[in-house]
PDB file of N, CA and C in Angstrom:
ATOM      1  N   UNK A   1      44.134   8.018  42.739  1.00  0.00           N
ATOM      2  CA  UNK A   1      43.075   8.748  42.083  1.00  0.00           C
ATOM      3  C   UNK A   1      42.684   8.074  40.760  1.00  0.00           C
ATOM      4  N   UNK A   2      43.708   7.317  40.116  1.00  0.00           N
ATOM      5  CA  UNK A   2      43.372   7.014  38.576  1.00  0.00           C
ATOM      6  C   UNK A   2      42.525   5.359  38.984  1.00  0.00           C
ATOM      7  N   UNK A   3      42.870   4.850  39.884  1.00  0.00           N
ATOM      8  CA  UNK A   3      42.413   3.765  40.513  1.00  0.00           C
ATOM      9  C   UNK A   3      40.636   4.278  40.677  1.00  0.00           C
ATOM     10  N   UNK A   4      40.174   5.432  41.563  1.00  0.00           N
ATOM     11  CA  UNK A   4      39.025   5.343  41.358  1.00  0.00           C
ATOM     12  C   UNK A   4      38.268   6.303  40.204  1.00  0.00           C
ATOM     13  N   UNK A   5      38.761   6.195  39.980  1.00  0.00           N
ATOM     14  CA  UNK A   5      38.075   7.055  38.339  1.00  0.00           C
ATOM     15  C   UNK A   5      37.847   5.962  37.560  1.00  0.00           C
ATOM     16  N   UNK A   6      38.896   5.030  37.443  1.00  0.00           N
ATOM     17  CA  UNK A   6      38.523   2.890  36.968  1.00  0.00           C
ATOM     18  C   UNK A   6      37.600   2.816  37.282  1.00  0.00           C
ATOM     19  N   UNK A   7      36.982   2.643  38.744  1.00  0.00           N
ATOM     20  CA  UNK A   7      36.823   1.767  39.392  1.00  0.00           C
ATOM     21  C   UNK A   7      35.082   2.586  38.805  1.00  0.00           C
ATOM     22  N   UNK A   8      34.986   3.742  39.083  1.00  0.00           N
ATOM     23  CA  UNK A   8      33.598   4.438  38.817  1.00  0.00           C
ATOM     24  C   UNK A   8      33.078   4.350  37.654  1.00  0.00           C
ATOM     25  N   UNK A   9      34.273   4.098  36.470  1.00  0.00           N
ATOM     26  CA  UNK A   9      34.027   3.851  34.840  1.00  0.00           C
ATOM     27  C   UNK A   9      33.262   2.715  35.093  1.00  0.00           C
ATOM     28  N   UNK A  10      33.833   1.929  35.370  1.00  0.00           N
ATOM     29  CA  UNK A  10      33.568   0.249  35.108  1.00  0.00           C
ATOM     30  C   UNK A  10      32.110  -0.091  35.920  1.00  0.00           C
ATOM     31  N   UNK A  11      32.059   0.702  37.058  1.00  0.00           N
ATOM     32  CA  UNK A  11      31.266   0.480  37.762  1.00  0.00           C
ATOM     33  C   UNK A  11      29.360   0.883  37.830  1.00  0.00           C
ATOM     34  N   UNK A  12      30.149   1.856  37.110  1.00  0.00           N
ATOM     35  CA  UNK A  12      28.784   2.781  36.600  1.00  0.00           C
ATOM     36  C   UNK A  12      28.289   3.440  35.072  1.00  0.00           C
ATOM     37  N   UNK A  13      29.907   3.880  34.474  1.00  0.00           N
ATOM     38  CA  UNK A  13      29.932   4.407  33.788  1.00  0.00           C
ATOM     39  C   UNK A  13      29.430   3.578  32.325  1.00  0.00           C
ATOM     40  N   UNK A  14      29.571   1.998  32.560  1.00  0.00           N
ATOM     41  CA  UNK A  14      30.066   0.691  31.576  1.00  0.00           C
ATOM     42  C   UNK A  14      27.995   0.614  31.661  1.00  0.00           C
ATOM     43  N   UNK A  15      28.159   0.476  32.909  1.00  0.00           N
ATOM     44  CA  UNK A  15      26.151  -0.392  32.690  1.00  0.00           C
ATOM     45  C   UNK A  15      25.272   0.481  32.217  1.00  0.00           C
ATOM     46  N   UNK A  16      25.882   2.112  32.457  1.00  0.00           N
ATOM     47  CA  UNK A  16      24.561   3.414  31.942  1.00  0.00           C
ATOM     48  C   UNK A  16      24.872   3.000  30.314  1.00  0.00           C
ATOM     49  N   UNK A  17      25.683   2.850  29.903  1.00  0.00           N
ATOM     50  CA  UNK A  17      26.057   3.206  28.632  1.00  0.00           C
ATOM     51  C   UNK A  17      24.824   1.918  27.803  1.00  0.00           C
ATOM     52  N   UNK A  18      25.810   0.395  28.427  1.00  0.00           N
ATOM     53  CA  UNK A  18      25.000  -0.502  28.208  1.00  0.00           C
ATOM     54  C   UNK A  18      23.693  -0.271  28.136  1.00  0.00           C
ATOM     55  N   UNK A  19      22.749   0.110  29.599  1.00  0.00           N
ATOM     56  CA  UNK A  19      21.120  -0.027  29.784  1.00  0.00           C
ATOM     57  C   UNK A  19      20.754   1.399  28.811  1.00  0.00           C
ATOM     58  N   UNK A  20      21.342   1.938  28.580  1.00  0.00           N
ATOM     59  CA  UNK A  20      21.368   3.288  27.295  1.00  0.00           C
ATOM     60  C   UNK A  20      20.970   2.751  25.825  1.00  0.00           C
ATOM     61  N   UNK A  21      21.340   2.231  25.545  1.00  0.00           N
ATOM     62  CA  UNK A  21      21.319   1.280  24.427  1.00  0.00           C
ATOM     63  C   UNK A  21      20.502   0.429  24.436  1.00  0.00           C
ATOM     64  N   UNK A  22      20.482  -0.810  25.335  1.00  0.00           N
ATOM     65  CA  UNK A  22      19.374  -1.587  25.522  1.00  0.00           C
ATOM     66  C   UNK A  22      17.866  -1.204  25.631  1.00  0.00           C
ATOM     67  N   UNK A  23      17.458   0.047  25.920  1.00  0.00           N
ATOM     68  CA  UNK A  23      16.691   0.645  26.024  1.00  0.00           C
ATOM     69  C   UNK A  23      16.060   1.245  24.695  1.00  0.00           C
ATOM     70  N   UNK A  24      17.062   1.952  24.148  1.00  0.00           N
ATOM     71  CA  UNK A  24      17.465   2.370  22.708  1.00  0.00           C
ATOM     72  C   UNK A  24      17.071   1.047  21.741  1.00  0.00           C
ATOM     73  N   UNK A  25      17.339   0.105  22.088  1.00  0.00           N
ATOM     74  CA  UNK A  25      17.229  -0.971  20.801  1.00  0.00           C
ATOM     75  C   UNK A  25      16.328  -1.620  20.997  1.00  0.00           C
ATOM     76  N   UNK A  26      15.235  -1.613  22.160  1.00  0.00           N
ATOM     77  CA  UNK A  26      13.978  -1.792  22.792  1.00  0.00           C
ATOM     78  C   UNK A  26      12.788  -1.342  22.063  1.00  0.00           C
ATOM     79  N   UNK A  27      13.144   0.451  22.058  1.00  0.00           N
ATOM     80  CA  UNK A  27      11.826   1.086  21.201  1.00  0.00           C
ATOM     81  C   UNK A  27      11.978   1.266  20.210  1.00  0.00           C
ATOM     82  N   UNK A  28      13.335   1.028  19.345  1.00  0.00           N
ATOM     83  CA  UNK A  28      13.172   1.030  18.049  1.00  0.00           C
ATOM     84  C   UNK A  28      12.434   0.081  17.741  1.00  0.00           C
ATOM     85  N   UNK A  29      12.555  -0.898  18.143  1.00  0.00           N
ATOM     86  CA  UNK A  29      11.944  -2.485  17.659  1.00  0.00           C
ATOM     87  C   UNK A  29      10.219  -2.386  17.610  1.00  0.00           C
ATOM     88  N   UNK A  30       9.694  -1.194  18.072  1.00  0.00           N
ATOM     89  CA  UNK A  30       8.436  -1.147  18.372  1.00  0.00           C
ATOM     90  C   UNK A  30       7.314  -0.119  17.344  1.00  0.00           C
ATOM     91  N   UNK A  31       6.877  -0.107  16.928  1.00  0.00           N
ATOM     92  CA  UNK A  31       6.000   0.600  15.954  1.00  0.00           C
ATOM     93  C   UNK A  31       5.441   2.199  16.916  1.00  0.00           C
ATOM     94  N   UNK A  32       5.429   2.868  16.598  1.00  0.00           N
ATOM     95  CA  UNK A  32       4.802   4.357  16.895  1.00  0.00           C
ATOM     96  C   UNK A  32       3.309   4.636  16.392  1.00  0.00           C
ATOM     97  N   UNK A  33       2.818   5.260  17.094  1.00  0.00           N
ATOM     98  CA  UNK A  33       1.563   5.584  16.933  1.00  0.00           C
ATOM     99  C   UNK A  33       1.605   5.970  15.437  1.00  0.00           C
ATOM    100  N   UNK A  34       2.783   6.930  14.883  1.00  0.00           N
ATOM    101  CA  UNK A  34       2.641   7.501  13.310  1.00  0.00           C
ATOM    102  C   UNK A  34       2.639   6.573  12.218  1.00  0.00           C
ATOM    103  N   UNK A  35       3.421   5.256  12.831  1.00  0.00           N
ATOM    104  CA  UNK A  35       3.876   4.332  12.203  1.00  0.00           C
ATOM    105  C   UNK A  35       2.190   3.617  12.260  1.00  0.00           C
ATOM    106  N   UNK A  36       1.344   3.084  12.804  1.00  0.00           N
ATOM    107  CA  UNK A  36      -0.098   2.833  13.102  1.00  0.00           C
ATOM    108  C   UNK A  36      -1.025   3.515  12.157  1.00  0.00           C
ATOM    109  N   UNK A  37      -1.146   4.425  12.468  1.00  0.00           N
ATOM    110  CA  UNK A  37      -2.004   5.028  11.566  1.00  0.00           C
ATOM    111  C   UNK A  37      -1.521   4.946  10.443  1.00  0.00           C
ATOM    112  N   UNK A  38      -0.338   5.478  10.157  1.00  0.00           N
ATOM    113  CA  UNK A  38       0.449   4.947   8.086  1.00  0.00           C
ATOM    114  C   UNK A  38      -0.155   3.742   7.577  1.00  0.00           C
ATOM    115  N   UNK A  39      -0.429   2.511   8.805  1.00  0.00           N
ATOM    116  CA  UNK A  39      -0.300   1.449   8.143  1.00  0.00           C
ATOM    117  C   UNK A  39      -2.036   0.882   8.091  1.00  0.00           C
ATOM    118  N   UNK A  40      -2.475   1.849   9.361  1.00  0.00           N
ATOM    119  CA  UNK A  40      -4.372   2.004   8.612  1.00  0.00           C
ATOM    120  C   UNK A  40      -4.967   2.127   7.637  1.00  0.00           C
ATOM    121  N   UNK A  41      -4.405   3.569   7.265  1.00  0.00           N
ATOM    122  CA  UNK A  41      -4.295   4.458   6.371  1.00  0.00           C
ATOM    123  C   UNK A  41      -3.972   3.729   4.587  1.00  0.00           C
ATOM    124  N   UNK A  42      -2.994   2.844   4.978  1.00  0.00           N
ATOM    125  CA  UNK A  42      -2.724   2.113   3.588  1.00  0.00           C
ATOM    126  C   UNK A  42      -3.606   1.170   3.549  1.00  0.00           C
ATOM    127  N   UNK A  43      -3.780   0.278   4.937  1.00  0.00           N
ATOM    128  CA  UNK A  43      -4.720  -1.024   4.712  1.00  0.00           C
ATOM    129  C   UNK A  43      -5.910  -0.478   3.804  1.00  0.00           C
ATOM    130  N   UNK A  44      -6.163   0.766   4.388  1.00  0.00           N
ATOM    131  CA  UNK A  44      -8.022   1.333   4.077  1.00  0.00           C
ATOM    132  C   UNK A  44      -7.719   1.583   2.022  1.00  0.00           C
ATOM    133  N   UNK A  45      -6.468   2.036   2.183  1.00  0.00           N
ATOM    134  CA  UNK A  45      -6.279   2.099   0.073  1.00  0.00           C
ATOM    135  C   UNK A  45      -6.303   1.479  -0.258  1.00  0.00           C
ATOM    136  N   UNK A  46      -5.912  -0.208   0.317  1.00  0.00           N
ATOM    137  CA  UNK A  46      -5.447  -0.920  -0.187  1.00  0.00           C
ATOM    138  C   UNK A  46      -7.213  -1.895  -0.239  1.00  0.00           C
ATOM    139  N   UNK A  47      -7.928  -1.344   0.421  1.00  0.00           N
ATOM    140  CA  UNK A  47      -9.288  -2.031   0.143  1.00  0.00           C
ATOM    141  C   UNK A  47     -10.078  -1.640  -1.026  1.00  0.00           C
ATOM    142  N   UNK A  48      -9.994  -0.127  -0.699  1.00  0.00           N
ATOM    143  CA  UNK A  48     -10.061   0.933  -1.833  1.00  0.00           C
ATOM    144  C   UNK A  48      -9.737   0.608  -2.954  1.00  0.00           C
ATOM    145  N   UNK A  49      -8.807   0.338  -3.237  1.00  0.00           N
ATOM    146  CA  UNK A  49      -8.060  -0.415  -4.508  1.00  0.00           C
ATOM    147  C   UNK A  49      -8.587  -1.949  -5.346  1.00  0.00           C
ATOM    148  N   UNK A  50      -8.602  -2.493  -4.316  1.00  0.00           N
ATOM    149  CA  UNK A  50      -9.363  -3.960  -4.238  1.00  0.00           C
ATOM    150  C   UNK A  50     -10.501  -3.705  -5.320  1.00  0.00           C
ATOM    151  N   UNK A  51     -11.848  -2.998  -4.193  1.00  0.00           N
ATOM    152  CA  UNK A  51     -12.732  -2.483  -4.931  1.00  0.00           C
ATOM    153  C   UNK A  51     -12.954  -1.905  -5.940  1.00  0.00           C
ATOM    154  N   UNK A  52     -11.949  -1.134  -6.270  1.00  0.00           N
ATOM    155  CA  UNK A  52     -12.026  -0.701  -7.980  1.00  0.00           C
ATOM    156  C   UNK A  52     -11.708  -1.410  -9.140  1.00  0.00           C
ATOM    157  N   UNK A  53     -10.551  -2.392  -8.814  1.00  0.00           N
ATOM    158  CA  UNK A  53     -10.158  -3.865  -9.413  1.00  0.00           C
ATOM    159  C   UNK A  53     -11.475  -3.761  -9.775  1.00  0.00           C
ATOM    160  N   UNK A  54     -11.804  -4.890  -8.800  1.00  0.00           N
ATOM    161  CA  UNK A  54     -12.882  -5.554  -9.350  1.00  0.00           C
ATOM    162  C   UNK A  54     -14.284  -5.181 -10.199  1.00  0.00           C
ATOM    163  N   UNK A  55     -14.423  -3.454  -9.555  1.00  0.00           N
ATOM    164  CA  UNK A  55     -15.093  -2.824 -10.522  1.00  0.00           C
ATOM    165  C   UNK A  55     -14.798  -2.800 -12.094  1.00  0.00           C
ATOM    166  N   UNK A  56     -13.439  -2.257 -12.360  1.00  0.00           N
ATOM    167  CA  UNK A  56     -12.717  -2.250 -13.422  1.00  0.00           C
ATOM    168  C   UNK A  56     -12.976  -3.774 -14.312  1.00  0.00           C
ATOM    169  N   UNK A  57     -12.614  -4.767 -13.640  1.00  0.00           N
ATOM    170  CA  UNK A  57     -12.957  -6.225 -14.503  1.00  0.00           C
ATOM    171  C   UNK A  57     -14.408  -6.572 -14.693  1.00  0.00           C
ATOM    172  N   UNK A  58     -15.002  -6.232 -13.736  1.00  0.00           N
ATOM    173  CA  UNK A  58     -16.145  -6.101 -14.182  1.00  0.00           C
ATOM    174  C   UNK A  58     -16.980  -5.449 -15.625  1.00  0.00           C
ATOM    175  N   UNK A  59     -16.523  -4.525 -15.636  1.00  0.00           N
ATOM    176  CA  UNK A  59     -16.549  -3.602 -16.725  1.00  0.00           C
ATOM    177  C   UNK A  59     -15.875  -4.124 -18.022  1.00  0.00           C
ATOM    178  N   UNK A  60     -14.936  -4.296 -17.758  1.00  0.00           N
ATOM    179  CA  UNK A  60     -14.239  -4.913 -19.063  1.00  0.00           C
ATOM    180  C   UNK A  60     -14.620  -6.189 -19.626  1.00  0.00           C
ATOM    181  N   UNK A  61     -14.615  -7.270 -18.111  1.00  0.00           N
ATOM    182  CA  UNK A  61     -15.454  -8.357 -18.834  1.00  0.00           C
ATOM    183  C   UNK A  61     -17.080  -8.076 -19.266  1.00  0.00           C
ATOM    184  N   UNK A  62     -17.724  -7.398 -19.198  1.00  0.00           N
ATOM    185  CA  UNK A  62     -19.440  -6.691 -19.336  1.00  0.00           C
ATOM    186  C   UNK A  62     -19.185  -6.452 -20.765  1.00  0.00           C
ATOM    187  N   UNK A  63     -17.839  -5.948 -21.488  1.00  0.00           N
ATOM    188  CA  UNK A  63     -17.755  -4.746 -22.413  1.00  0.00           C
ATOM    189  C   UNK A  63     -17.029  -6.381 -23.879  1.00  0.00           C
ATOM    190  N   UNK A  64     -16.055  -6.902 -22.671  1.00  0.00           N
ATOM    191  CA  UNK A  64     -15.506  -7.591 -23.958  1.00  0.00           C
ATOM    192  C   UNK A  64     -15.412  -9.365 -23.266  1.00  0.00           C
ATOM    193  N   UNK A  65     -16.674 -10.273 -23.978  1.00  0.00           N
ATOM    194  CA  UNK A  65     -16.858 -11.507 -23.541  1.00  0.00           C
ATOM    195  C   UNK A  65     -15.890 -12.521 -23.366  1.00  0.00           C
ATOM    196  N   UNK A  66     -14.738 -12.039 -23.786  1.00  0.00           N
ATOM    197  CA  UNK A  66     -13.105 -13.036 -23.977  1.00  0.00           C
ATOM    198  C   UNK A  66     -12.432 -12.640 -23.063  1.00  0.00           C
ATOM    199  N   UNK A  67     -12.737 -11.562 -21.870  1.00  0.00           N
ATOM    200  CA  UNK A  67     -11.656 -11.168 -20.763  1.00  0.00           C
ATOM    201  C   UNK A  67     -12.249 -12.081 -19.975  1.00  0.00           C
ATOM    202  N   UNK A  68     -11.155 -12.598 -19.456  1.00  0.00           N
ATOM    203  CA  UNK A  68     -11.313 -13.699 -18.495  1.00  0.00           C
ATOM    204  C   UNK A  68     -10.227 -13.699 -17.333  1.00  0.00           C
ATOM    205  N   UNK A  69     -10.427 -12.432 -16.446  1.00  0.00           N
ATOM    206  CA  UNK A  69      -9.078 -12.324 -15.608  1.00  0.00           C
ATOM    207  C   UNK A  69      -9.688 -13.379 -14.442  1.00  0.00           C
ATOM    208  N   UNK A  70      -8.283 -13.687 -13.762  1.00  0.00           N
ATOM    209  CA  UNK A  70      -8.443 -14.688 -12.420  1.00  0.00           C
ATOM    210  C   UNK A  70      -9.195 -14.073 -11.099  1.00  0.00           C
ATOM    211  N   UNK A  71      -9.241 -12.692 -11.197  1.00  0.00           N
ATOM    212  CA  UNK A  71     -10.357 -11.922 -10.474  1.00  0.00           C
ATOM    213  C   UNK A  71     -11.835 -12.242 -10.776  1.00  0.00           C
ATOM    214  N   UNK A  72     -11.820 -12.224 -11.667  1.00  0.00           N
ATOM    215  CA  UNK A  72     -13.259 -12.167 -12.330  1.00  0.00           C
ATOM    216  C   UNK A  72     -14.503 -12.741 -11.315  1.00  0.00           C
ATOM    217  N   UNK A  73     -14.584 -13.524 -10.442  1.00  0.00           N
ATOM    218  CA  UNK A  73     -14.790 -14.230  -9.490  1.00  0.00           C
ATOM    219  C   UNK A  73     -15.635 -13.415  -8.419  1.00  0.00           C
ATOM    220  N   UNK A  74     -16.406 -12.568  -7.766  1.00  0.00           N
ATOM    221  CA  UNK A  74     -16.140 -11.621  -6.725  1.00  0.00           C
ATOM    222  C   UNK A  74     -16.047 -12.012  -5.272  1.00  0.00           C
ATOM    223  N   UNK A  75     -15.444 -11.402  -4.701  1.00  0.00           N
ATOM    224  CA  UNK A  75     -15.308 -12.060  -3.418  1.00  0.00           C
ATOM    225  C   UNK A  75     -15.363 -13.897  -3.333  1.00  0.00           C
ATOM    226  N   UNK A  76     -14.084 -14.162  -3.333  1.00  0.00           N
ATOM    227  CA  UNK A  76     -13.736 -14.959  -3.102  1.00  0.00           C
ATOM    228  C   UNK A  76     -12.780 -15.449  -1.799  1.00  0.00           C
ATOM    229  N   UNK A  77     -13.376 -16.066  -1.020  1.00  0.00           N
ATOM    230  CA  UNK A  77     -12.902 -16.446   0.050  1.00  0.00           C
ATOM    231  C   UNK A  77     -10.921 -15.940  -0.005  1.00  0.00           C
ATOM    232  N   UNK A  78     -10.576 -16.365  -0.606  1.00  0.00           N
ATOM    233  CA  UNK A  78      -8.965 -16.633  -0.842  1.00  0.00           C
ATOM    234  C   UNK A  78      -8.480 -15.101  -1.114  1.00  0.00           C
ATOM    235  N   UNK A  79      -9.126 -14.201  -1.765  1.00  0.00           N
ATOM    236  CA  UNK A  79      -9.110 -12.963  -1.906  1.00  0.00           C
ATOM    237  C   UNK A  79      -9.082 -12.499  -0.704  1.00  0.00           C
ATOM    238  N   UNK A  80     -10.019 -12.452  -0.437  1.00  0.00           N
ATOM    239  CA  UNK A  80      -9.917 -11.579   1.094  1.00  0.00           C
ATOM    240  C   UNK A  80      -9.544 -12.019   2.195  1.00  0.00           C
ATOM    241  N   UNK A  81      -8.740 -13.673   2.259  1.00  0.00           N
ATOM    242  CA  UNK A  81      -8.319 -13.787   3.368  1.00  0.00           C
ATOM    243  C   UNK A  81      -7.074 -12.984   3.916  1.00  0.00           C
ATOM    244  N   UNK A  82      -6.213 -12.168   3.544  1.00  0.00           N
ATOM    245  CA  UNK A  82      -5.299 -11.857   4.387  1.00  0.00           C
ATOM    246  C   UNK A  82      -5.910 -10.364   4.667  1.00  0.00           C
ATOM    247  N   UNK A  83      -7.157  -9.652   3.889  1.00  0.00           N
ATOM    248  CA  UNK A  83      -7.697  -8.349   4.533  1.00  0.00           C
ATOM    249  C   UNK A  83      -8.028  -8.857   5.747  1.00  0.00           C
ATOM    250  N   UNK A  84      -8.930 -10.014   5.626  1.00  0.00           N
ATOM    251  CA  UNK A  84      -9.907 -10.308   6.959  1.00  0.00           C
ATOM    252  C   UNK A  84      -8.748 -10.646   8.067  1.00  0.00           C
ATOM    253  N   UNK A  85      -8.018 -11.103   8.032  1.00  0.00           N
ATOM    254  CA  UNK A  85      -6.794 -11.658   9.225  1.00  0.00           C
ATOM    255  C   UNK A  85      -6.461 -10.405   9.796  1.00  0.00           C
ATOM    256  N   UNK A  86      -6.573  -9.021   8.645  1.00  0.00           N
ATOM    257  CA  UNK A  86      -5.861  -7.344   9.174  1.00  0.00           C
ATOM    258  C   UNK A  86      -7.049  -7.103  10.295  1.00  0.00           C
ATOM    259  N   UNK A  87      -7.850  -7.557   9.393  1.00  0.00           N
ATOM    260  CA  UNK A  87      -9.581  -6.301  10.547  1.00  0.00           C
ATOM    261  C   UNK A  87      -9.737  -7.439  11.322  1.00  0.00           C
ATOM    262  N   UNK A  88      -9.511  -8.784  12.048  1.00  0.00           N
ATOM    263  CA  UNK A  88      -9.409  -9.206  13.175  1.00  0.00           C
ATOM    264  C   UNK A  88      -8.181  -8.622  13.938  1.00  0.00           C
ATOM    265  N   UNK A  89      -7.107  -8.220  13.545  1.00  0.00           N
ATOM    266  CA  UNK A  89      -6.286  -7.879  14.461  1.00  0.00           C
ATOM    267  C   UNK A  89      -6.251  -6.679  14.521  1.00  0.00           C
ATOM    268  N   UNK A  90      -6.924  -5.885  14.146  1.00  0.00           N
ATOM    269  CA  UNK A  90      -7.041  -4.700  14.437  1.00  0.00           C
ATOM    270  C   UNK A  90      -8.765  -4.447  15.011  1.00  0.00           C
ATOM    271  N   UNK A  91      -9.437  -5.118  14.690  1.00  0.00           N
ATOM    272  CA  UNK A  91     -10.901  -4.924  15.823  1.00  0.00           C
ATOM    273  C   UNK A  91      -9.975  -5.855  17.340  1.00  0.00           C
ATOM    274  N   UNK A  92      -8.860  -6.809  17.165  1.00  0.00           N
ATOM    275  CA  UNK A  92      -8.592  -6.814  18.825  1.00  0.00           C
ATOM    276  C   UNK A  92      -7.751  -5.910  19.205  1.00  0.00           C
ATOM    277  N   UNK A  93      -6.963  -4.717  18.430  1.00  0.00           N
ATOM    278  CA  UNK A  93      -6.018  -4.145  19.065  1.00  0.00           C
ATOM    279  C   UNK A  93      -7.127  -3.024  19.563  1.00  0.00           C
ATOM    280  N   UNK A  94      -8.321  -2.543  18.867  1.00  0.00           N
ATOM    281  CA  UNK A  94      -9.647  -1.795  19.335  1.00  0.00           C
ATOM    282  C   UNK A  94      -9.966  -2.092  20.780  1.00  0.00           C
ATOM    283  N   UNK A  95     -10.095  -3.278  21.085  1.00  0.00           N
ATOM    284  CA  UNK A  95     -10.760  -3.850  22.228  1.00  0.00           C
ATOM    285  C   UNK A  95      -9.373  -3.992  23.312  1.00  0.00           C
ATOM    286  N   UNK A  96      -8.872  -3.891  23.054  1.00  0.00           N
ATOM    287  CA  UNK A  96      -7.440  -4.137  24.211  1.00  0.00           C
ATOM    288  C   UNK A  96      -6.853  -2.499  24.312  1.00  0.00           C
ATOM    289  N   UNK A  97      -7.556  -1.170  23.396  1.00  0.00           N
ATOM    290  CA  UNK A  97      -7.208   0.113  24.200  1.00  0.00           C
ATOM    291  C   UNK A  97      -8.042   0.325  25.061  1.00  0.00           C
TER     292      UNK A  97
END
């Protein structure tokens, strides 16, 4: 009897446990819909933000002729390259639902 109670551990009991886990360490690795939208949600502040910058230096340099921040510039290619890299991969994750 203790022979197949082994034999059923090892046999069955060993790979559920395993593919239990493997499975488990599968979808953690994977982002959630809540996790998606959080990270929309920030991209979109984080443009939001952008835009007021530059409003803000604007203003200050308008107000005082010696501010000379490294923004000062508007839209500059180099600025917005890593927004623009977000809204291509997210206008293709659009097109691939």
């Amino acid at each position: 009897m203790e022979g197949f109670v082994a034999i059923v551990a090892i046999f069955l009991g060993l790979p559920w446990i395993i593919f239990h886990y493997i499975t488990k360490w599968k979808t953690a690795a994977t982002l959630t819909n809540d996790d998606e939208t959080l990270l929309e949600e920030l991209y979109q502040l984080a443009k939001r933000l952008d835009e007021r910058m530059d409003t803000v230096e604007r203003l200050v340099a308008a107000d005082n002729p010696e501010f000379k921040p490294a923004r000062i510039e508007l839209d500059r290619a180099i600025d917005k390259e890593p927004l623009s890299e977000f809204d291509r991969l997210l206008a293709s994750k659009g097109n691939a639902r």
